[in-house]
N, C-alpha and C. Protein backbone atom coordinates (compact mmCIF):
# COMPACT_ATOMS: atom_id res chain seq x y z
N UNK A 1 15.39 -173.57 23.30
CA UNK A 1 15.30 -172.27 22.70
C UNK A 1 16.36 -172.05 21.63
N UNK A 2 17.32 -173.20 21.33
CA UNK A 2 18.02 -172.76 20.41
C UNK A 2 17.44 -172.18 19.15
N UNK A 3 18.52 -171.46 18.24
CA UNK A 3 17.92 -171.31 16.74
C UNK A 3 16.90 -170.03 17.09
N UNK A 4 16.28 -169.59 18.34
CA UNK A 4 15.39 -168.28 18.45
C UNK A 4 16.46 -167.33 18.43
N UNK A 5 15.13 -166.46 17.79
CA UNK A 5 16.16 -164.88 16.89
C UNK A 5 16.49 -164.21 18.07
N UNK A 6 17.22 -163.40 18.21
CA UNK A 6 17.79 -162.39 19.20
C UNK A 6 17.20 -161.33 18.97
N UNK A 7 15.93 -160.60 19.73
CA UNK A 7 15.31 -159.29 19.54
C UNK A 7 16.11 -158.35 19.67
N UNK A 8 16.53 -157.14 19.14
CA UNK A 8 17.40 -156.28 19.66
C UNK A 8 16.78 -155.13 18.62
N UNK A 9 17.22 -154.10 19.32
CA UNK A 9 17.43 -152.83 18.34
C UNK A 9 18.27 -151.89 18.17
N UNK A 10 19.34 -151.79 18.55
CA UNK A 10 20.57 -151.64 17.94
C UNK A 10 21.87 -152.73 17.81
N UNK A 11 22.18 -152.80 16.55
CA UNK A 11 23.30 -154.01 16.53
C UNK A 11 24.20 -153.53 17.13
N UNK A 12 24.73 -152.68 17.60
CA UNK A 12 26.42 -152.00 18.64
C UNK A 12 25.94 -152.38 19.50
N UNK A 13 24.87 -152.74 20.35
CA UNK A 13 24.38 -152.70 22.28
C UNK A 13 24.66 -154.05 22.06
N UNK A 14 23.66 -154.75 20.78
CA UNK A 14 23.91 -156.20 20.64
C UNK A 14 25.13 -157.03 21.01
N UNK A 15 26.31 -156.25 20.04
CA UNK A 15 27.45 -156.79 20.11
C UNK A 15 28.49 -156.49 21.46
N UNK A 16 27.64 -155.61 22.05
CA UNK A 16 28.32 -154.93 23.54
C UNK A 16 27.45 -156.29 24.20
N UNK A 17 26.83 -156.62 24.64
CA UNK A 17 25.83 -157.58 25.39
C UNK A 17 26.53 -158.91 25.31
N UNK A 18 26.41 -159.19 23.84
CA UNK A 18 26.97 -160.51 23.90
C UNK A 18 28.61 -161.03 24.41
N UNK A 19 29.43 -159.56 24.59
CA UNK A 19 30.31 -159.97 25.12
C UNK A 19 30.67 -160.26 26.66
N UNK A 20 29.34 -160.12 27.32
CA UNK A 20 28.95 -160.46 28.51
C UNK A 20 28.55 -162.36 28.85
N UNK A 21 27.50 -162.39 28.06
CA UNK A 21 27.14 -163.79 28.05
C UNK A 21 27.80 -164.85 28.17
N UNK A 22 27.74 -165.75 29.30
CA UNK A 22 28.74 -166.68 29.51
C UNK A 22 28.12 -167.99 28.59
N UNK A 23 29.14 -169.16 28.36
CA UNK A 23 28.96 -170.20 27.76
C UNK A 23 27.33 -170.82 28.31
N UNK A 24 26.70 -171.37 27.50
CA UNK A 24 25.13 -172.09 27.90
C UNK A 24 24.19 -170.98 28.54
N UNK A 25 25.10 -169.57 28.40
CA UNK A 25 23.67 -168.70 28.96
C UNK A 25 22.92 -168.26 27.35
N UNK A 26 21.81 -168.06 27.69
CA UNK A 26 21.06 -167.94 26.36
C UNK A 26 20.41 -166.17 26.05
N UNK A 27 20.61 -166.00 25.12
CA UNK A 27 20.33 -163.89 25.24
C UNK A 27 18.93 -164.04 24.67
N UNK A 28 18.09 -163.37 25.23
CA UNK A 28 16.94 -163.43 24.67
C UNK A 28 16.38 -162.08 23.30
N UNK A 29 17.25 -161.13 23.94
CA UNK A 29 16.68 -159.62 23.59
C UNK A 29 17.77 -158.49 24.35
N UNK A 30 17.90 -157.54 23.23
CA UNK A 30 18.79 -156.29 23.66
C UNK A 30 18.29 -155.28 23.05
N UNK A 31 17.19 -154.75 24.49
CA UNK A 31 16.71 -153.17 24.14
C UNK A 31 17.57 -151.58 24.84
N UNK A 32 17.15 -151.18 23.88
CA UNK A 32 17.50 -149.58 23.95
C UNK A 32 16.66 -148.81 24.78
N UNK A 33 17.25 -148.36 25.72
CA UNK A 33 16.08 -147.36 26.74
C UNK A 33 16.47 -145.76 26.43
N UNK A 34 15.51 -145.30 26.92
CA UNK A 34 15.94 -143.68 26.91
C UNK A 34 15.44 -143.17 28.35
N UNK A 35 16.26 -141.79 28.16
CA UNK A 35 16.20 -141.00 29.52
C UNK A 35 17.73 -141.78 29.65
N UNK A 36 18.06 -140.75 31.17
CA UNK A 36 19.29 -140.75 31.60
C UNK A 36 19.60 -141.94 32.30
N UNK A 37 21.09 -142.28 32.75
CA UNK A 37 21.09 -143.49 33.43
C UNK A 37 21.67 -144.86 32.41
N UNK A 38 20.45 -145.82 32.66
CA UNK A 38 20.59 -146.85 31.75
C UNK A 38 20.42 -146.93 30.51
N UNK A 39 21.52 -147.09 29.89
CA UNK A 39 21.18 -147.46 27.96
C UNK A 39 20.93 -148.00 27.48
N UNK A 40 20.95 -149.27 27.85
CA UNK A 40 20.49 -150.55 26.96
C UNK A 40 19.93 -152.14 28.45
N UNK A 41 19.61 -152.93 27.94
CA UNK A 41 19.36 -153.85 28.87
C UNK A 41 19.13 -154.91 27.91
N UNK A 42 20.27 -155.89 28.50
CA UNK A 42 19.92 -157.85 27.89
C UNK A 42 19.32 -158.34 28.55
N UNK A 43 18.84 -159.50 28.41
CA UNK A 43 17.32 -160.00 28.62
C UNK A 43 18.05 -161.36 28.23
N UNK A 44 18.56 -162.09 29.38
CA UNK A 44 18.88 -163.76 29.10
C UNK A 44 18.16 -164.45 29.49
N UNK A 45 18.23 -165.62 29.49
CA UNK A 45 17.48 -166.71 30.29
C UNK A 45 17.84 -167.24 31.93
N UNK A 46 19.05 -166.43 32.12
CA UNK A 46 19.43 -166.24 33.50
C UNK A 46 19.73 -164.99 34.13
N UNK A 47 19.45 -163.89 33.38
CA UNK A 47 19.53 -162.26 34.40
C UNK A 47 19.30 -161.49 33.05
N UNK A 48 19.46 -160.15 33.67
CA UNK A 48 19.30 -158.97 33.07
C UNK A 48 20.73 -158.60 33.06
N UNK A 49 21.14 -157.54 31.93
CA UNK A 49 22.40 -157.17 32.17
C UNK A 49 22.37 -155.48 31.69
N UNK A 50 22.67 -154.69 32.85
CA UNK A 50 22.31 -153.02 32.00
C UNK A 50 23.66 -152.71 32.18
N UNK A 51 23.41 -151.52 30.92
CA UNK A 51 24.46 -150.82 30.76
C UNK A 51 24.44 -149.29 31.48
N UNK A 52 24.45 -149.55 32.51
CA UNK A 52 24.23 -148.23 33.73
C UNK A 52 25.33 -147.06 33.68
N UNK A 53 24.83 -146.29 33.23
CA UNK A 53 25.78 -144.47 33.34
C UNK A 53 26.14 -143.92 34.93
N UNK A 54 25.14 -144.41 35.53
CA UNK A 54 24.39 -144.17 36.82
C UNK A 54 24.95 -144.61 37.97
N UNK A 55 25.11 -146.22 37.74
CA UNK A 55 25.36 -147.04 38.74
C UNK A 55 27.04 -146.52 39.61
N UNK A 56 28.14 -145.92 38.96
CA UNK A 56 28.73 -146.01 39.56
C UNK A 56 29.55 -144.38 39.88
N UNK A 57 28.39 -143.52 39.69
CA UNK A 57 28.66 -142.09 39.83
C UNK A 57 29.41 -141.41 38.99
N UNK A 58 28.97 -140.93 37.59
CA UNK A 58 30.03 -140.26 36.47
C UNK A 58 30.46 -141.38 35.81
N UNK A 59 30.88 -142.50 35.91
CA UNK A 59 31.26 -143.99 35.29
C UNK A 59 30.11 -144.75 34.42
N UNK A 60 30.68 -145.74 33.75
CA UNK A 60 29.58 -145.75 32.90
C UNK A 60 30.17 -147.59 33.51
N UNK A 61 29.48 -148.48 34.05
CA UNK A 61 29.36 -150.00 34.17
C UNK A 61 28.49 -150.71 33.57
N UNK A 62 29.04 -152.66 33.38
CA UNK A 62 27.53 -153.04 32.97
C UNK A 62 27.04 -153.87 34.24
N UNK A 63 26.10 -154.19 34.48
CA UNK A 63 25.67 -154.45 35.71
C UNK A 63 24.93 -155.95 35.45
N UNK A 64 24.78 -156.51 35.95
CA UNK A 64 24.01 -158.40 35.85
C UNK A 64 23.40 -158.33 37.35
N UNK A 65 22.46 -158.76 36.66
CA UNK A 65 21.63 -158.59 38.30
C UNK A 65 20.92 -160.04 38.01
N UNK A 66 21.04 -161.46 38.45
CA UNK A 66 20.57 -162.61 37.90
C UNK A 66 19.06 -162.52 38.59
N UNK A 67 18.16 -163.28 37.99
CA UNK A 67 16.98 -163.17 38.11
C UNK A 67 16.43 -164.03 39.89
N UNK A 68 17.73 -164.63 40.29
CA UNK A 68 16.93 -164.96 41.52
C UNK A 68 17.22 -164.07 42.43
N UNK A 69 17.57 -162.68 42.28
CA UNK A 69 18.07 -161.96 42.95
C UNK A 69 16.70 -160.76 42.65
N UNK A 70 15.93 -161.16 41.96
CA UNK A 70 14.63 -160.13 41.27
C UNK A 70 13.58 -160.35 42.04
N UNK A 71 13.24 -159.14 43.03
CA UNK A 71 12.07 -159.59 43.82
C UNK A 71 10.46 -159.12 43.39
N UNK A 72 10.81 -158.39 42.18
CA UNK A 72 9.36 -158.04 41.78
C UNK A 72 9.62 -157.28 40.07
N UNK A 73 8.64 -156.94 39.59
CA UNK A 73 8.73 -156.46 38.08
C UNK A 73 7.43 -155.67 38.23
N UNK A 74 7.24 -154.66 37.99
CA UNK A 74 6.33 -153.56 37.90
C UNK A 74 6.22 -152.87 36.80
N UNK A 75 4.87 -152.49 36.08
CA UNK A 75 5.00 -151.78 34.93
C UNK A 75 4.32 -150.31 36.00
N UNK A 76 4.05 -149.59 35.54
CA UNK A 76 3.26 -148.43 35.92
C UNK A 76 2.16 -148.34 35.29
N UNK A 77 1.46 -148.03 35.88
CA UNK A 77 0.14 -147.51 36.16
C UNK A 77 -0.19 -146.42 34.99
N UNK A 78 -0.62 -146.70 33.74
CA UNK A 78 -0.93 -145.38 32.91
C UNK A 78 -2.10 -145.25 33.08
N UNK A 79 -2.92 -145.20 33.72
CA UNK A 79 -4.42 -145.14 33.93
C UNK A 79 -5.15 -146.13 33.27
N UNK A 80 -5.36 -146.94 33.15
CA UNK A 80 -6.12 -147.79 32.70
C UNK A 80 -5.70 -148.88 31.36
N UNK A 81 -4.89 -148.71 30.38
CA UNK A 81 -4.91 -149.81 29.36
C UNK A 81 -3.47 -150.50 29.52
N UNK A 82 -3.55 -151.46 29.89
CA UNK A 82 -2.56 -152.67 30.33
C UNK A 82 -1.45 -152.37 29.37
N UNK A 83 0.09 -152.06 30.01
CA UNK A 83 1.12 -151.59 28.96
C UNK A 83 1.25 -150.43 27.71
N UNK A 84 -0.11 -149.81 28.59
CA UNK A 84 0.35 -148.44 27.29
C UNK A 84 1.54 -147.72 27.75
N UNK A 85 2.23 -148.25 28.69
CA UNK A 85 3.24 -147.12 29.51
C UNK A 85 4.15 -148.51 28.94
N UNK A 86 5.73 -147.69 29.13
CA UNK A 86 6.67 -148.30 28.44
C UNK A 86 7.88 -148.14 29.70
N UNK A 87 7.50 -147.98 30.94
CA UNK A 87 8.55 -148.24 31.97
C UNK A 87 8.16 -149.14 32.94
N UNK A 88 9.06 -150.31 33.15
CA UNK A 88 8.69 -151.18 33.90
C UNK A 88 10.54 -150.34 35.52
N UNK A 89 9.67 -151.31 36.55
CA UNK A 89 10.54 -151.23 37.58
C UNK A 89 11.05 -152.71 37.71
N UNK A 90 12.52 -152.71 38.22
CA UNK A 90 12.72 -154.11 38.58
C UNK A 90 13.31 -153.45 40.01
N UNK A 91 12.63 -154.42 40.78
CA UNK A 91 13.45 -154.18 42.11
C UNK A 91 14.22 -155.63 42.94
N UNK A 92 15.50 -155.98 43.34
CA UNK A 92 16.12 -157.20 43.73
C UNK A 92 15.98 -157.31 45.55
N UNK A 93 16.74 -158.19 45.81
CA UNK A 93 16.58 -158.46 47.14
C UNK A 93 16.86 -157.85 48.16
N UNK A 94 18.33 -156.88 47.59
CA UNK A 94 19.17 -155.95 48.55
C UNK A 94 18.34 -154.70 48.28
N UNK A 95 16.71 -154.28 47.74
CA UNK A 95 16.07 -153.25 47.79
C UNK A 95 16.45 -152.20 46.63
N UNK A 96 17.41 -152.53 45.93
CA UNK A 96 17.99 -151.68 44.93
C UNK A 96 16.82 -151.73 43.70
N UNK A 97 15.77 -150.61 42.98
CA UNK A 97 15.18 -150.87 42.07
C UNK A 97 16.07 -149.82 40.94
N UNK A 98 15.69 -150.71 39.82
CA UNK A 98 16.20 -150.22 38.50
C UNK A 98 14.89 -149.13 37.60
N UNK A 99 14.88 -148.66 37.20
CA UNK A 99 13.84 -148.17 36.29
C UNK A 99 14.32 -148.19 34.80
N UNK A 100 13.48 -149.10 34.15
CA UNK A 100 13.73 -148.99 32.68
C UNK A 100 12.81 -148.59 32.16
N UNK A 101 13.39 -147.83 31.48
CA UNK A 101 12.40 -146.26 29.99
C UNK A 101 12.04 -147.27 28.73
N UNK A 102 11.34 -148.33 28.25
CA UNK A 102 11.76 -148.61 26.83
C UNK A 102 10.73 -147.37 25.96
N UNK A 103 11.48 -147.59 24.82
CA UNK A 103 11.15 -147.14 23.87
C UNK A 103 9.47 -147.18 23.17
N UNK A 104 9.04 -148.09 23.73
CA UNK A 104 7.44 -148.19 23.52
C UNK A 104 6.69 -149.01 24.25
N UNK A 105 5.70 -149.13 24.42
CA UNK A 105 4.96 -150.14 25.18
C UNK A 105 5.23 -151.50 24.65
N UNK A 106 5.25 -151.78 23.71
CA UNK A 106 5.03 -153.19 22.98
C UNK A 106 6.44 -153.61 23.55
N UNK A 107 8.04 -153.14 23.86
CA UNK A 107 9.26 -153.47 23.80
C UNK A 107 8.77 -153.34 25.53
N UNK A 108 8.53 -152.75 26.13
CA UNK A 108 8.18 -153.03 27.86
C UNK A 108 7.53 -154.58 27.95
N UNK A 109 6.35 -154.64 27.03
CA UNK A 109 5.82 -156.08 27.68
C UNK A 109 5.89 -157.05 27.43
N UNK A 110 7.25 -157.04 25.89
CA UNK A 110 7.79 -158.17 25.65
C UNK A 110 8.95 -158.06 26.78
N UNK A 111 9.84 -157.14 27.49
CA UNK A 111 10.44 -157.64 28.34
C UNK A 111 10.10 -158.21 29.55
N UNK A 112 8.86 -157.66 29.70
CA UNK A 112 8.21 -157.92 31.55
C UNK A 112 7.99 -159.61 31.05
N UNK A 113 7.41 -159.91 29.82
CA UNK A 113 7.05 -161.31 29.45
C UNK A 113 8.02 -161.92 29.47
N UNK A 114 9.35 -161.54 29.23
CA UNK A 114 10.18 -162.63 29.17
C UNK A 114 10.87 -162.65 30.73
N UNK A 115 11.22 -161.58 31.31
CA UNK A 115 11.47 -162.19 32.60
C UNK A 115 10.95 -162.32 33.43
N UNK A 116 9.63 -161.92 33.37
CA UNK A 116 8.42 -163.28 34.45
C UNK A 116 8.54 -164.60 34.07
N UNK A 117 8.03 -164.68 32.94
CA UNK A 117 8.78 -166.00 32.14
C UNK A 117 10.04 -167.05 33.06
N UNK A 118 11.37 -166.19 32.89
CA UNK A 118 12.11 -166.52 33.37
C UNK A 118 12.10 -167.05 34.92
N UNK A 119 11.75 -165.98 35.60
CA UNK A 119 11.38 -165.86 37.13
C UNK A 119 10.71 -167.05 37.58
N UNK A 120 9.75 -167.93 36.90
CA UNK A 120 8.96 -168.28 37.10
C UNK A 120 8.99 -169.31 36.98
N UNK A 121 10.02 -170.13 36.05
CA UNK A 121 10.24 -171.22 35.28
C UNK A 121 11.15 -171.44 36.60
N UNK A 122 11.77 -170.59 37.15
CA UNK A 122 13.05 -170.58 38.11
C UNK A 122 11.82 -171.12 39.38
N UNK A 123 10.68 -170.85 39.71
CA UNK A 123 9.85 -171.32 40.62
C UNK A 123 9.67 -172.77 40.92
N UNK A 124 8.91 -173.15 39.38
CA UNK A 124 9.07 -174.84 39.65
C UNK A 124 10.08 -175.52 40.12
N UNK A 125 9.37 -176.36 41.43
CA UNK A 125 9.97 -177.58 41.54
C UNK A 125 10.57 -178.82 40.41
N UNK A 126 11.72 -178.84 41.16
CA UNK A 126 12.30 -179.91 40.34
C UNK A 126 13.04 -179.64 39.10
């Protein structure tokens, strides 16, 4: 995957994100959510990383939740047309689910795509 562009939409979350990323981890994408709570979310090739208002009561943390710790990915239900809704759920092992707001449908199902993606690649044997 080298040399692939970094999706993002704001360059400040960008440059907040990447100072997370450890050596050989790879960033895929850094979206902007709305509604309260979480602000932004990276999208690596080994976890998610949010920037939670939420998580630690009045405090603002960033949170890494690695993807083998992801027990499901849910978009919601808008009545009928696959991703017209733009909030997916992630929920992990210890039962904790996240809710992310994106900004449009198209930025929800490029993220659900990339960390099923991820999730999944993490499945195969060998």
């Amino acid at each position: 995957m080298a040399g692939t562009e970094i999706q993002f939409d704001r360059k400040d979350q960008l440059n907040r994100i990447q100072g997370y990323v450890v050596p050989g981890e790879i960033l895929l994408a850094v979206y902007d959510l709305k509604g309260g709570g979480t602000g932004f979310v990276g999208i690596t090739d080994r976890r998610l990383i949010f920037y939670d208002q939420a998580f630690l009561r009045k405090k603002k943390a960033m949170v890494s939740v690695p993807y083998s710790h992801v027990t499901a990915v849910a978009s919601e239900d808008s009545g009928g047309v696959l991703f017209a809704t733009s909030t997916l759920h992630v929920t992990t092992a210890g039962g904790q689910t996240y809710e992310l707001r994106f900004r449009s449908g198209d930025k929800a199902h490029n993220a659900y795509t990339m960390m099923i993606g991820q999730i999944l690649q993490a499945e195969i044997p060998g």
